[in-house]
PDB file of N, CA and C in Angstrom:
ATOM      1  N   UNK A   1       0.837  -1.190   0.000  1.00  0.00           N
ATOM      2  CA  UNK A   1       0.000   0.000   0.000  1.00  0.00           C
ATOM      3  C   UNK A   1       0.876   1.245   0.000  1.00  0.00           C
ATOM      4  N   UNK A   2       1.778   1.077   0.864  1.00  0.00           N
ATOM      5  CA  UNK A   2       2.550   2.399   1.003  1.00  0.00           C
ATOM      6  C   UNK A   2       3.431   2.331  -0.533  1.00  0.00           C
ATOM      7  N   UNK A   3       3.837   1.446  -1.380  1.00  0.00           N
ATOM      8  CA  UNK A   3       4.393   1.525  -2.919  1.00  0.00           C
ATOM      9  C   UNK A   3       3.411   2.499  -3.597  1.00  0.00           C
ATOM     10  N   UNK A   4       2.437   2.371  -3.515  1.00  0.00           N
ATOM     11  CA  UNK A   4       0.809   3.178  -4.065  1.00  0.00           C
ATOM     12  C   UNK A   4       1.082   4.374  -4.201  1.00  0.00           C
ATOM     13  N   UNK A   5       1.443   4.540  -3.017  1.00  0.00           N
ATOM     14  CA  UNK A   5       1.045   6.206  -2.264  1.00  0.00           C
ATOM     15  C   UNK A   5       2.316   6.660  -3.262  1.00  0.00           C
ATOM     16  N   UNK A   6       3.503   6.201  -3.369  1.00  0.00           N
ATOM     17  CA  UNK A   6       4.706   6.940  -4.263  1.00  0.00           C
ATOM     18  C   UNK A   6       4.310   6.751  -5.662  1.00  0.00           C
ATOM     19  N   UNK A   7       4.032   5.513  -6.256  1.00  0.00           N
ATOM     20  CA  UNK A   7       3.640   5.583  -7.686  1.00  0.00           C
ATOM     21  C   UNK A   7       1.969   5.251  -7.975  1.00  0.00           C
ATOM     22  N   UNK A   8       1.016   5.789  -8.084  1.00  0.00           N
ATOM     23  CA  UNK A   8       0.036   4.925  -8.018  1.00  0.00           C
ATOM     24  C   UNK A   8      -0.881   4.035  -9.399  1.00  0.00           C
ATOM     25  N   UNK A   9      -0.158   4.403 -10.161  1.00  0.00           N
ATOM     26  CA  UNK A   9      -0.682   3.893 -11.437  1.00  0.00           C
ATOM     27  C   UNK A   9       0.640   2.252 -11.133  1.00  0.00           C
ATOM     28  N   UNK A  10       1.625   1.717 -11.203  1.00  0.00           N
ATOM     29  CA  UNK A  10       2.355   0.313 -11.022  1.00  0.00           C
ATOM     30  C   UNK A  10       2.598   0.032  -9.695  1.00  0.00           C
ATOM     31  N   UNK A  11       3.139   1.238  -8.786  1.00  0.00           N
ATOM     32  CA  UNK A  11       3.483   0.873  -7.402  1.00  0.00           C
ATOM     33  C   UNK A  11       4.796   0.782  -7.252  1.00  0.00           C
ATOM     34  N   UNK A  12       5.722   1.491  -8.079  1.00  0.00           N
ATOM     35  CA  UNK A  12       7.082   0.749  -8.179  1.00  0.00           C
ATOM     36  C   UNK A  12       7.861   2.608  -7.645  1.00  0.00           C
ATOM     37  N   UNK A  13       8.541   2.487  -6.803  1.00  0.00           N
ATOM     38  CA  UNK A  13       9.752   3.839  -6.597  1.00  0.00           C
ATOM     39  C   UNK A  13      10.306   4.301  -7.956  1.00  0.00           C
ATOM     40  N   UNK A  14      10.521   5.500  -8.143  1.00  0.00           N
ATOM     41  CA  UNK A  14      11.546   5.532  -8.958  1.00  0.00           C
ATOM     42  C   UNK A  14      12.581   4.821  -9.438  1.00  0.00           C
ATOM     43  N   UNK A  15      12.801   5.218 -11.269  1.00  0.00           N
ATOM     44  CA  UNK A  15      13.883   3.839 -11.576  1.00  0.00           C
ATOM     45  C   UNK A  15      15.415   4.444 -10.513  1.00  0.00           C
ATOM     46  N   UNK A  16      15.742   5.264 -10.326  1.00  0.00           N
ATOM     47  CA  UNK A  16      16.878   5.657  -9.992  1.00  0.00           C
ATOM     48  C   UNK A  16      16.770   5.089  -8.113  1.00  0.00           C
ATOM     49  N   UNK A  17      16.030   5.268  -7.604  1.00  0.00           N
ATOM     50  CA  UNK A  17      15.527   4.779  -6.220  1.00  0.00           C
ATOM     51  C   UNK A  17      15.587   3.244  -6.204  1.00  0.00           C
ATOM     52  N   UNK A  18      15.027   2.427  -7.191  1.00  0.00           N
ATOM     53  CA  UNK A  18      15.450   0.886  -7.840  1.00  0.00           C
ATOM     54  C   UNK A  18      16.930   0.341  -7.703  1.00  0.00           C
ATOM     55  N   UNK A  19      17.557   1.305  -8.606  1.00  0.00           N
ATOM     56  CA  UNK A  19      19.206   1.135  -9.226  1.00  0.00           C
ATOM     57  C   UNK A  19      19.694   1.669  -7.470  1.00  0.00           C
ATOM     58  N   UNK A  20      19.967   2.300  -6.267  1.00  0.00           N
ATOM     59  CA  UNK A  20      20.095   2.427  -5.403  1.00  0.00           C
ATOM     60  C   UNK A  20      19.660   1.113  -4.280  1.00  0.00           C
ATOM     61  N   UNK A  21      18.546   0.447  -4.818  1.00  0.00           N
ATOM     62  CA  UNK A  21      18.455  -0.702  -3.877  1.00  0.00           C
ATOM     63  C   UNK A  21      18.884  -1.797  -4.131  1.00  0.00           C
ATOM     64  N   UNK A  22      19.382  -2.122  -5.321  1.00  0.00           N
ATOM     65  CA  UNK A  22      20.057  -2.904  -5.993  1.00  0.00           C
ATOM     66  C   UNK A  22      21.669  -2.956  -5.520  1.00  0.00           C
ATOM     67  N   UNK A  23      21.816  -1.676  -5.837  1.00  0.00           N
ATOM     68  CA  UNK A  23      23.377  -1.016  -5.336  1.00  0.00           C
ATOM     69  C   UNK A  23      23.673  -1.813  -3.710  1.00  0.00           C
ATOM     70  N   UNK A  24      22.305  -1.298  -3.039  1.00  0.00           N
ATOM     71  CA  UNK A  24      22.845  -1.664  -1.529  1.00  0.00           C
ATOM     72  C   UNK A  24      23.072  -2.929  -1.303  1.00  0.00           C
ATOM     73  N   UNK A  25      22.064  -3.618  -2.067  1.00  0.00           N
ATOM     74  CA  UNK A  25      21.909  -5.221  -2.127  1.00  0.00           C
ATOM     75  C   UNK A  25      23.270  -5.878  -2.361  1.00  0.00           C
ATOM     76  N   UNK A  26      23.798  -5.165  -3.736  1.00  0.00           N
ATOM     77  CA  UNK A  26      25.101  -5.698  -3.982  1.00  0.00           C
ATOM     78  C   UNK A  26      25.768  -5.632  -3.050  1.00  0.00           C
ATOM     79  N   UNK A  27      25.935  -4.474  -2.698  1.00  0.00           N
ATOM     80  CA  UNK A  27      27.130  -4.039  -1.765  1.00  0.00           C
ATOM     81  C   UNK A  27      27.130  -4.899  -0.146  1.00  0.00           C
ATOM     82  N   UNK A  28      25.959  -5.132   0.168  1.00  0.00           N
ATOM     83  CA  UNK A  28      25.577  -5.787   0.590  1.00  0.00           C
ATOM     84  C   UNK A  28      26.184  -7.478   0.858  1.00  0.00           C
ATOM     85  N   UNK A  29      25.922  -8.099  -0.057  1.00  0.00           N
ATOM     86  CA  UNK A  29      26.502  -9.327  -0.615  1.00  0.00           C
ATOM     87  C   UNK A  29      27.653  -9.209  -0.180  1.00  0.00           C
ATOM     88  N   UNK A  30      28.472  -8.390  -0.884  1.00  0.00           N
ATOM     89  CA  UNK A  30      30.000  -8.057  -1.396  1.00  0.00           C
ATOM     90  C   UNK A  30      30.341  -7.689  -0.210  1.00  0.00           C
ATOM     91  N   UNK A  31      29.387  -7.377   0.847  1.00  0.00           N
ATOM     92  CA  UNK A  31      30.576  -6.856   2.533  1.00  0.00           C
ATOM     93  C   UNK A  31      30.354  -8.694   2.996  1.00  0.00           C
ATOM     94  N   UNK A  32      29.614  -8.986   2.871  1.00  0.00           N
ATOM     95  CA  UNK A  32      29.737 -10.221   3.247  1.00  0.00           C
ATOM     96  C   UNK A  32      30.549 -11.540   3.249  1.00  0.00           C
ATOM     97  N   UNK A  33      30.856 -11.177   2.011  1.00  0.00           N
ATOM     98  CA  UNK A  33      31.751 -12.461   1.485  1.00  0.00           C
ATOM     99  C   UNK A  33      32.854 -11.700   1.809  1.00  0.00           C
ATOM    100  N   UNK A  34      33.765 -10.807   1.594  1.00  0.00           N
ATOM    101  CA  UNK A  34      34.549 -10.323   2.660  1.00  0.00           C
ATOM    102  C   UNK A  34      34.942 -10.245   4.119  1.00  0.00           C
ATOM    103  N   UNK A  35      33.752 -10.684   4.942  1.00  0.00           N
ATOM    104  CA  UNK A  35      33.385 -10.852   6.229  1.00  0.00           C
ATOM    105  C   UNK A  35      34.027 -12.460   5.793  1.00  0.00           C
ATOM    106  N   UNK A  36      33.504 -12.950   5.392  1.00  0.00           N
ATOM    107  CA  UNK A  36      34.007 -14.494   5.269  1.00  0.00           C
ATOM    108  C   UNK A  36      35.320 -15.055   4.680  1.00  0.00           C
ATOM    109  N   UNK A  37      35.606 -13.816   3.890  1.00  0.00           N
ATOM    110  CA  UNK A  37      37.348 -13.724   3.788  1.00  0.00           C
ATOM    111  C   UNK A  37      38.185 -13.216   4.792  1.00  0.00           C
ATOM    112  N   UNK A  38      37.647 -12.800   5.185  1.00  0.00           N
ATOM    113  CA  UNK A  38      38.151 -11.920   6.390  1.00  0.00           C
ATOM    114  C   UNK A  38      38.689 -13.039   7.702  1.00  0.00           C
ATOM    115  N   UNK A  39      37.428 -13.979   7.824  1.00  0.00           N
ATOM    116  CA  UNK A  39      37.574 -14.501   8.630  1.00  0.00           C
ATOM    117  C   UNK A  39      38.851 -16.083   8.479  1.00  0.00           C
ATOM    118  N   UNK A  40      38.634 -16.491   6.894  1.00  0.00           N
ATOM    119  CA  UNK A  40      39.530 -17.331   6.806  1.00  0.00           C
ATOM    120  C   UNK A  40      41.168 -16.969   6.755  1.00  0.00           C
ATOM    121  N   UNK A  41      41.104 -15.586   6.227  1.00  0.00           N
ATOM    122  CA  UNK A  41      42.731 -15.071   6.410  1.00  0.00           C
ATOM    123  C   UNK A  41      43.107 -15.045   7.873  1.00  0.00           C
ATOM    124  N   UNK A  42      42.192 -14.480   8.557  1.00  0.00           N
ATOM    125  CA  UNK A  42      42.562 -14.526  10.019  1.00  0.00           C
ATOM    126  C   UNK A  42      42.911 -16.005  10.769  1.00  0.00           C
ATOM    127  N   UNK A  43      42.313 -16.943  10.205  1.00  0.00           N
ATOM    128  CA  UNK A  43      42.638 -18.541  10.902  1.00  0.00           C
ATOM    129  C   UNK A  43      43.784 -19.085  10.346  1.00  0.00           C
ATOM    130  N   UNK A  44      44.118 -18.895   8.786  1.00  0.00           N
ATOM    131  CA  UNK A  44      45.314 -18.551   8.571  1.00  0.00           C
ATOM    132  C   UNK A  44      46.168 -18.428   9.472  1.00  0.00           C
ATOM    133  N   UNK A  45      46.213 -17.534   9.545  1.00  0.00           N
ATOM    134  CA  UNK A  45      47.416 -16.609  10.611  1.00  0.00           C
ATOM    135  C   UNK A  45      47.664 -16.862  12.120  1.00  0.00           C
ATOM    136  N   UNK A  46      46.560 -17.422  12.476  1.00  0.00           N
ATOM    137  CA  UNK A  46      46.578 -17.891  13.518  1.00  0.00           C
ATOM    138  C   UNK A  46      47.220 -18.662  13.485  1.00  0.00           C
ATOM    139  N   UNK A  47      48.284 -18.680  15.068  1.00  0.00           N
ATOM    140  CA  UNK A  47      49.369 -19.848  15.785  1.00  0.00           C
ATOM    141  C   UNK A  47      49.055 -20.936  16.822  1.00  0.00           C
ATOM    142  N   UNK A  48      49.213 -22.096  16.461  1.00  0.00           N
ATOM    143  CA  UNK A  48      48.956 -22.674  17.624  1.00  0.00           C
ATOM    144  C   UNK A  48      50.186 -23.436  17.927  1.00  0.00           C
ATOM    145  N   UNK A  49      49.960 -24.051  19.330  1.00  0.00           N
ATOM    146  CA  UNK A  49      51.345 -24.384  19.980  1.00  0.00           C
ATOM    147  C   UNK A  49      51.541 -26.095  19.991  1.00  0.00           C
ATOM    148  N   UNK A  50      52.388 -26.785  20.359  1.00  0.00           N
ATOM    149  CA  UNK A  50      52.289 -27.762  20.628  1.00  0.00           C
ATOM    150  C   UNK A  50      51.154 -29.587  20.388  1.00  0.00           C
ATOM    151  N   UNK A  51      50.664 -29.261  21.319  1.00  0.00           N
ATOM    152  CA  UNK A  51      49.126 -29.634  21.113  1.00  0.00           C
ATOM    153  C   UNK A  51      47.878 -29.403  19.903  1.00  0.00           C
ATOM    154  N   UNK A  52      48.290 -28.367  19.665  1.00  0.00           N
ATOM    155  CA  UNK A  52      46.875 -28.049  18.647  1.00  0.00           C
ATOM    156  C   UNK A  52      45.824 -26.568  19.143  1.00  0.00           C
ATOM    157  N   UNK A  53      46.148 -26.532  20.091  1.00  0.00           N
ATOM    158  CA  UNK A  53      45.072 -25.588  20.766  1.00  0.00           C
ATOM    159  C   UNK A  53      45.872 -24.037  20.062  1.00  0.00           C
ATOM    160  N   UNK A  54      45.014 -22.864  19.921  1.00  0.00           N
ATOM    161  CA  UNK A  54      45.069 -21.521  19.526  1.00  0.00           C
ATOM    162  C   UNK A  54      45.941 -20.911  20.635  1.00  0.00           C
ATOM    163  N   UNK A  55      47.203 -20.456  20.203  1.00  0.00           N
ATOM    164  CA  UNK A  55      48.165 -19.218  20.884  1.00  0.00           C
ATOM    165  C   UNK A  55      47.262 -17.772  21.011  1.00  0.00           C
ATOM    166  N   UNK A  56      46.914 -17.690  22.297  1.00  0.00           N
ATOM    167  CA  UNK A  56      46.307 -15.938  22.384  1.00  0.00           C
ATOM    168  C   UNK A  56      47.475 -15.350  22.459  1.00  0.00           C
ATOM    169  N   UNK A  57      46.684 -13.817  21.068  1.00  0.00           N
ATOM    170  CA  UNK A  57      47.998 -12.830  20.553  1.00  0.00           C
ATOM    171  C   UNK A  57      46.789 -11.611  21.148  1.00  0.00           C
ATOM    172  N   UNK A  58      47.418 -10.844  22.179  1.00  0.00           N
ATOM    173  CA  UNK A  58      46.895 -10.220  23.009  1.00  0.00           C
ATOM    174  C   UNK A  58      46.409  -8.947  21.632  1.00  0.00           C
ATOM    175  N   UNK A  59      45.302  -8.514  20.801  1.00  0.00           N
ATOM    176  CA  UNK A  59      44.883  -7.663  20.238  1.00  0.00           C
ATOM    177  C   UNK A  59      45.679  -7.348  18.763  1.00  0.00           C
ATOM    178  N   UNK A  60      45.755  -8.462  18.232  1.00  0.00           N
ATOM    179  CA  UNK A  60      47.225  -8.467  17.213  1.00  0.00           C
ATOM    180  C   UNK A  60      46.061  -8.866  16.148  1.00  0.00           C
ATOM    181  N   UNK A  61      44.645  -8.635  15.711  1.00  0.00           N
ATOM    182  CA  UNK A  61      44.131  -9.000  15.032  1.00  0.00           C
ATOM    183  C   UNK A  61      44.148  -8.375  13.299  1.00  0.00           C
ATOM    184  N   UNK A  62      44.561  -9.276  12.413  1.00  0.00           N
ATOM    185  CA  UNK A  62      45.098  -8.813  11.331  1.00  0.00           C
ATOM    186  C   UNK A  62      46.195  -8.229  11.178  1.00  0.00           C
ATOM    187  N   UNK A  63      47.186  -8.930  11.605  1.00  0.00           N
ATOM    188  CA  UNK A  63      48.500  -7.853  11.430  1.00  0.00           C
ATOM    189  C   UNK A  63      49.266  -8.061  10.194  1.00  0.00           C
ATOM    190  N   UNK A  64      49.058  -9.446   9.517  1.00  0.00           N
ATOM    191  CA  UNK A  64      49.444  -9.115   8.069  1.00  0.00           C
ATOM    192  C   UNK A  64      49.072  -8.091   7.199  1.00  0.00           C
ATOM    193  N   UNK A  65      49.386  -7.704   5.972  1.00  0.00           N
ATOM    194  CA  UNK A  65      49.363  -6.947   5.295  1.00  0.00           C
ATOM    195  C   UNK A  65      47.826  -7.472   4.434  1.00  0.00           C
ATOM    196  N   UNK A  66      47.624  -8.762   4.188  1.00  0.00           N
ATOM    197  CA  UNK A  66      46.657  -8.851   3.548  1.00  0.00           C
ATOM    198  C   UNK A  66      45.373  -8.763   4.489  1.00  0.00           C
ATOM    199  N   UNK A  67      45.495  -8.930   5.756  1.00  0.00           N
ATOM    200  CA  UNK A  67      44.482  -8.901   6.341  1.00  0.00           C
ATOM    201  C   UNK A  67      44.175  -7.480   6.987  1.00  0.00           C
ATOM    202  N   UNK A  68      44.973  -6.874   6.890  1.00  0.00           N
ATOM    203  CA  UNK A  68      44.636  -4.980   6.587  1.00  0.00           C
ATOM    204  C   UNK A  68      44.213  -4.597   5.667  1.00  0.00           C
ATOM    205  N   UNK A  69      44.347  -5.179   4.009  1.00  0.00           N
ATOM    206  CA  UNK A  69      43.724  -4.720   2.911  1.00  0.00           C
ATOM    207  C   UNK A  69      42.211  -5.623   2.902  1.00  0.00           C
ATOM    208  N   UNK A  70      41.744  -6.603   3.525  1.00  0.00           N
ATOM    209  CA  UNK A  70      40.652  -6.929   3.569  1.00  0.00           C
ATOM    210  C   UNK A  70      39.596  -6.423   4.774  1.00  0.00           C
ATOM    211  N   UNK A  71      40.331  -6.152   5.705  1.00  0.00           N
ATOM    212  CA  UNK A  71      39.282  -5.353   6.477  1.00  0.00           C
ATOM    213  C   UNK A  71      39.402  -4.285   6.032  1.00  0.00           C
ATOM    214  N   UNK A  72      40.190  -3.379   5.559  1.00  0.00           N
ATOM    215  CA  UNK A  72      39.785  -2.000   4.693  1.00  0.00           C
ATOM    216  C   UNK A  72      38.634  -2.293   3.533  1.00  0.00           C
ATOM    217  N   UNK A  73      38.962  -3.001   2.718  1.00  0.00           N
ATOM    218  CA  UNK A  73      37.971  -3.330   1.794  1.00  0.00           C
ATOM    219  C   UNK A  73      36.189  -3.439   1.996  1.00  0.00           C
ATOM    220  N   UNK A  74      36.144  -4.107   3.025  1.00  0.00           N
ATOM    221  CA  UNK A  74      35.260  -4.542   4.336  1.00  0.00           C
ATOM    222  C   UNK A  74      34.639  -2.954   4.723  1.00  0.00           C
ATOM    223  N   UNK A  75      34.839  -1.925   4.648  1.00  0.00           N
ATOM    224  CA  UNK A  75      34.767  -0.767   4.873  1.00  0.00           C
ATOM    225  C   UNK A  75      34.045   0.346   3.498  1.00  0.00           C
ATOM    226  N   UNK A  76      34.338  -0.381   2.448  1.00  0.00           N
ATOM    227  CA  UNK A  76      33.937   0.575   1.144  1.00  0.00           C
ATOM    228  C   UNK A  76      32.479   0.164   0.981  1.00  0.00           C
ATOM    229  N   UNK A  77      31.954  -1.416   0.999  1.00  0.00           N
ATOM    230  CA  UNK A  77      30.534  -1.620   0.851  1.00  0.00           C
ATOM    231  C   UNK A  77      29.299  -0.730   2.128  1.00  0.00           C
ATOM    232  N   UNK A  78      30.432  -0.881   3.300  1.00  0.00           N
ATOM    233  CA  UNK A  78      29.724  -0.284   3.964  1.00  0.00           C
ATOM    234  C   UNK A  78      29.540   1.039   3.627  1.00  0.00           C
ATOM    235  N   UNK A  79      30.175   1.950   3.744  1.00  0.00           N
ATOM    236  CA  UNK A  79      29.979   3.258   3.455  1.00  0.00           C
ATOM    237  C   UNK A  79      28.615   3.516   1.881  1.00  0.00           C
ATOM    238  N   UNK A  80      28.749   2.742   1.233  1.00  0.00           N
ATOM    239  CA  UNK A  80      28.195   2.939  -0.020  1.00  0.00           C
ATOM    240  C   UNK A  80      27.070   2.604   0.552  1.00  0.00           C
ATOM    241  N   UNK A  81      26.384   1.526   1.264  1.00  0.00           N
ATOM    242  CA  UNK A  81      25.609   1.197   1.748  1.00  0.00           C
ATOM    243  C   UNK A  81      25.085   2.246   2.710  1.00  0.00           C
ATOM    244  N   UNK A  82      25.735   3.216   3.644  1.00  0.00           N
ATOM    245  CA  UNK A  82      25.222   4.279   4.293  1.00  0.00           C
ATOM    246  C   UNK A  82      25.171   5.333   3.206  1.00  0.00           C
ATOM    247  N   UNK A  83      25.664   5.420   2.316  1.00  0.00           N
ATOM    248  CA  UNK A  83      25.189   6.577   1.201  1.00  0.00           C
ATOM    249  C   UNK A  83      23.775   6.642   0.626  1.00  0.00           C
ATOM    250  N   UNK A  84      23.910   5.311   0.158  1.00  0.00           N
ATOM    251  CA  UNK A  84      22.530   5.515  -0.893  1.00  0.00           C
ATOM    252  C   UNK A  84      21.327   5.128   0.237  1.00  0.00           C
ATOM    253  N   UNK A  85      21.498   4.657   1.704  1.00  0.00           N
ATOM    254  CA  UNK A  85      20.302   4.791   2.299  1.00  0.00           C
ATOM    255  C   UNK A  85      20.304   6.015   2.796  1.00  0.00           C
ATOM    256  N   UNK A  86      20.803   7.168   2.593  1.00  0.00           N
ATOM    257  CA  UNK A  86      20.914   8.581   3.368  1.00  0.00           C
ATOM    258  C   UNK A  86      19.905   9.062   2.110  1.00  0.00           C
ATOM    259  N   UNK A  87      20.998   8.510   1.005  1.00  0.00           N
ATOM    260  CA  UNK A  87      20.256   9.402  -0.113  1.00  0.00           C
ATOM    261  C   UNK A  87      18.602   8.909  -0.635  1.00  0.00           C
ATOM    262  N   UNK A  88      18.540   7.921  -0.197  1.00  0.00           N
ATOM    263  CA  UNK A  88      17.114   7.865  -0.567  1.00  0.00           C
ATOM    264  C   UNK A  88      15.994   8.406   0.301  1.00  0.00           C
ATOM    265  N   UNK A  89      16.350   8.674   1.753  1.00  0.00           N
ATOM    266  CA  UNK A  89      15.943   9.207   2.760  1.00  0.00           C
ATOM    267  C   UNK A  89      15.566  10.617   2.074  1.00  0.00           C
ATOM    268  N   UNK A  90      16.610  11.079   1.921  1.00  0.00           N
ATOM    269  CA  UNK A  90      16.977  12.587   2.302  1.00  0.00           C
ATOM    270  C   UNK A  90      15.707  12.860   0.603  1.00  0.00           C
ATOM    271  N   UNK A  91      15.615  12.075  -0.492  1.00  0.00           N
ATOM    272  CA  UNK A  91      14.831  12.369  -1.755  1.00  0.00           C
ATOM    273  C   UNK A  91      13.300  12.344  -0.949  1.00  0.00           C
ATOM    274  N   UNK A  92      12.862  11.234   0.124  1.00  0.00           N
ATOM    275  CA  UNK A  92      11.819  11.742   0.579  1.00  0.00           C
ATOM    276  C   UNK A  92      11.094  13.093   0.617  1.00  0.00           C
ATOM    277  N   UNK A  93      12.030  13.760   1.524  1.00  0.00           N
ATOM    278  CA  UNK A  93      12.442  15.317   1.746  1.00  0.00           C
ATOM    279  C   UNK A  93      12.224  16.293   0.683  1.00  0.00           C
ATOM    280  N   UNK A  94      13.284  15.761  -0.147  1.00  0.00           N
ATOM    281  CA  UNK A  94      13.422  16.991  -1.361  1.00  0.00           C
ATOM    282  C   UNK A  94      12.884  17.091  -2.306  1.00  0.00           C
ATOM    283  N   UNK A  95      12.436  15.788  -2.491  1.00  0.00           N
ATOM    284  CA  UNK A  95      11.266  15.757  -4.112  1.00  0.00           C
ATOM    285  C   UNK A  95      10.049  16.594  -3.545  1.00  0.00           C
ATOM    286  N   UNK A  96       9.329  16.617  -2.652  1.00  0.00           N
ATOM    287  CA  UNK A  96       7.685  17.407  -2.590  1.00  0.00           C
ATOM    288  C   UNK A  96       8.283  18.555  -2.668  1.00  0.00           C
ATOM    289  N   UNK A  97       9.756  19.265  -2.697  1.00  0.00           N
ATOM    290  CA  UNK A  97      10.047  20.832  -2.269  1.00  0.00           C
ATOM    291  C   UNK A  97       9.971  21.377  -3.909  1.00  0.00           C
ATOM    292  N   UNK A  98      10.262  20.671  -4.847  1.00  0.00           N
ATOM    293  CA  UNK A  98      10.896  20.582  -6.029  1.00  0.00           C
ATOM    294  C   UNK A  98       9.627  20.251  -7.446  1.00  0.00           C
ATOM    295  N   UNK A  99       8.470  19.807  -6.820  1.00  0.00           N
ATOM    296  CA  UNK A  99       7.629  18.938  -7.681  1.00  0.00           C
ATOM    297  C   UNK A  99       6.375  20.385  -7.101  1.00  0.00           C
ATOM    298  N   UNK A 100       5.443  20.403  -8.511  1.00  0.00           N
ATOM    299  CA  UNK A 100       4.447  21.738  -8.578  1.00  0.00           C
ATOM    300  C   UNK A 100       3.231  21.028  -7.710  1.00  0.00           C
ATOM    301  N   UNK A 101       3.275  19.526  -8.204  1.00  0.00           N
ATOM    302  CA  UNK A 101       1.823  18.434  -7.541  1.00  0.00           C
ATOM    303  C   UNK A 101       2.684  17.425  -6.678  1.00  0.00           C
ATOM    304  N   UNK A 102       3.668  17.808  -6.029  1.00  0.00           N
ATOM    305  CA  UNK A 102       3.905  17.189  -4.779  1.00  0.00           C
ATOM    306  C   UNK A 102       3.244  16.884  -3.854  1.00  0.00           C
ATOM    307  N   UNK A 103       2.564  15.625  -3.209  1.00  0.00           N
ATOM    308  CA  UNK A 103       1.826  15.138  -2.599  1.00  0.00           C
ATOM    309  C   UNK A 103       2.809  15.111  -1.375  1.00  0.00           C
ATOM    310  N   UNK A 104       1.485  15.508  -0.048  1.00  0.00           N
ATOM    311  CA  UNK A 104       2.099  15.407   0.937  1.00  0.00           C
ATOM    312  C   UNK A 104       2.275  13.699   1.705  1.00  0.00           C
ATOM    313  N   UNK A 105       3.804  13.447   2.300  1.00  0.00           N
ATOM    314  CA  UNK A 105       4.066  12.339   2.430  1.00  0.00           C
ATOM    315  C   UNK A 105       3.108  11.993   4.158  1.00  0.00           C
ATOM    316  N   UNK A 106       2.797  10.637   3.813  1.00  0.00           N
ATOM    317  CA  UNK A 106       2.154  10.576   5.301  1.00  0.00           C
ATOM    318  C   UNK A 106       2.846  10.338   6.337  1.00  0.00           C
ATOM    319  N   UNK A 107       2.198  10.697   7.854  1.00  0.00           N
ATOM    320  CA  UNK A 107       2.778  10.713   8.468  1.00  0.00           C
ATOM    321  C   UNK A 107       3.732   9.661   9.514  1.00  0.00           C
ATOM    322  N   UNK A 108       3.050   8.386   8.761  1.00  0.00           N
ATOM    323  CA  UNK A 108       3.955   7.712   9.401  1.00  0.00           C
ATOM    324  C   UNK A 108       5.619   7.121   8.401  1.00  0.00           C
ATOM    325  N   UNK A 109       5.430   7.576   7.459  1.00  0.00           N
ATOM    326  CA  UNK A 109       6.285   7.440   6.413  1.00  0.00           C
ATOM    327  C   UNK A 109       7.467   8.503   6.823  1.00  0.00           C
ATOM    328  N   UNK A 110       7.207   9.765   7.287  1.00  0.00           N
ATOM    329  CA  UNK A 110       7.735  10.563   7.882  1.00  0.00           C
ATOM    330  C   UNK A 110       8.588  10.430   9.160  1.00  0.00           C
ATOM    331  N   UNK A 111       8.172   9.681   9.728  1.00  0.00           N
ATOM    332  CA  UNK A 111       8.748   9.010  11.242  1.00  0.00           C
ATOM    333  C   UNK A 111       9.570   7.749  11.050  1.00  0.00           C
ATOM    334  N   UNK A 112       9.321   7.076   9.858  1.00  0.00           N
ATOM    335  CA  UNK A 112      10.090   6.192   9.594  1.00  0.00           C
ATOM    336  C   UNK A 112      11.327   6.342   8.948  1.00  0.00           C
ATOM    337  N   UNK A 113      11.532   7.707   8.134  1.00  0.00           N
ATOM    338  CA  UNK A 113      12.418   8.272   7.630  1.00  0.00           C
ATOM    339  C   UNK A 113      13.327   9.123   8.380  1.00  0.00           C
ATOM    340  N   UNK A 114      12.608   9.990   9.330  1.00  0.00           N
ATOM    341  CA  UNK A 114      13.420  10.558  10.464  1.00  0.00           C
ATOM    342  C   UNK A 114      14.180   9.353  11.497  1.00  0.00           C
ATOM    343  N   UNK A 115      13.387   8.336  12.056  1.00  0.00           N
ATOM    344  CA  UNK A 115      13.629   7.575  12.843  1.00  0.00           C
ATOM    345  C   UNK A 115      15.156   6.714  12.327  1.00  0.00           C
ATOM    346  N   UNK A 116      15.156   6.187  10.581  1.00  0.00           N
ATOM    347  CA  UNK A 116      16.387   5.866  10.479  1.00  0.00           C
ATOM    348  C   UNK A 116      17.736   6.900  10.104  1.00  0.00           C
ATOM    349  N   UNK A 117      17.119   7.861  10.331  1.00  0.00           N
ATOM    350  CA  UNK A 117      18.395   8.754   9.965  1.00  0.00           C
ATOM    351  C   UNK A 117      19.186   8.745  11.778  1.00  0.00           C
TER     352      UNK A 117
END
């Protein structure tokens, strides 16, 4: 119902609002499987002693070089991911300022948009 209220003849957001949820989706994915690279470089690296059991390295997490370029990496989906949900927020906002038959947004659509910012 609330798709309606933005398009009401298909129900669908803007194509550019689309290509943004897609974006996050990817990006999305893509922090993930990084999370899971992340985690096998780190076992990697990990020492164990004697026995078999894990050497605690008091806060030494990622100290190779590759496991600094993957938690950096680990860092770009995110950000992109806080972009385009700012920016689709913030078009809530700015399209009725900008549009002659701008419909006013309701009010709980309003609280849901403030609330995740």
């Amino acid at each position: 119902i609330r798709l309606l209220q933005l398009d009401p003849l298909h129900g669908n957001p803007e194509r550019w609002v689309q290509m943004m949820y897609y974006g996050c989706s990817i990006c999305f994915v893509l922090h993930t499987l990084l999370a899971m690279l992340s985690t096998y470089v780190d076992l990697q690296d990990q020492q164990v002693d004697s026995i078999g059991t894990p050497v605690s390295r008091q806060n030494e997490r990622g100290s190779k070089p590759i496991s600094k370029t993957v938690e950096f990496l680990k860092l770009v989906p995110m950000g992109l991911i806080t972009i385009g949900v700012l920016i689709i927020i913030f078009q809530l906002f700015l399209v009725p300022l900008f549009e002659e038959t701008g419909r006013p947004l309701p009010p709980s659509l309003l609280c849901i948009a403030l609330l995740t910012m």
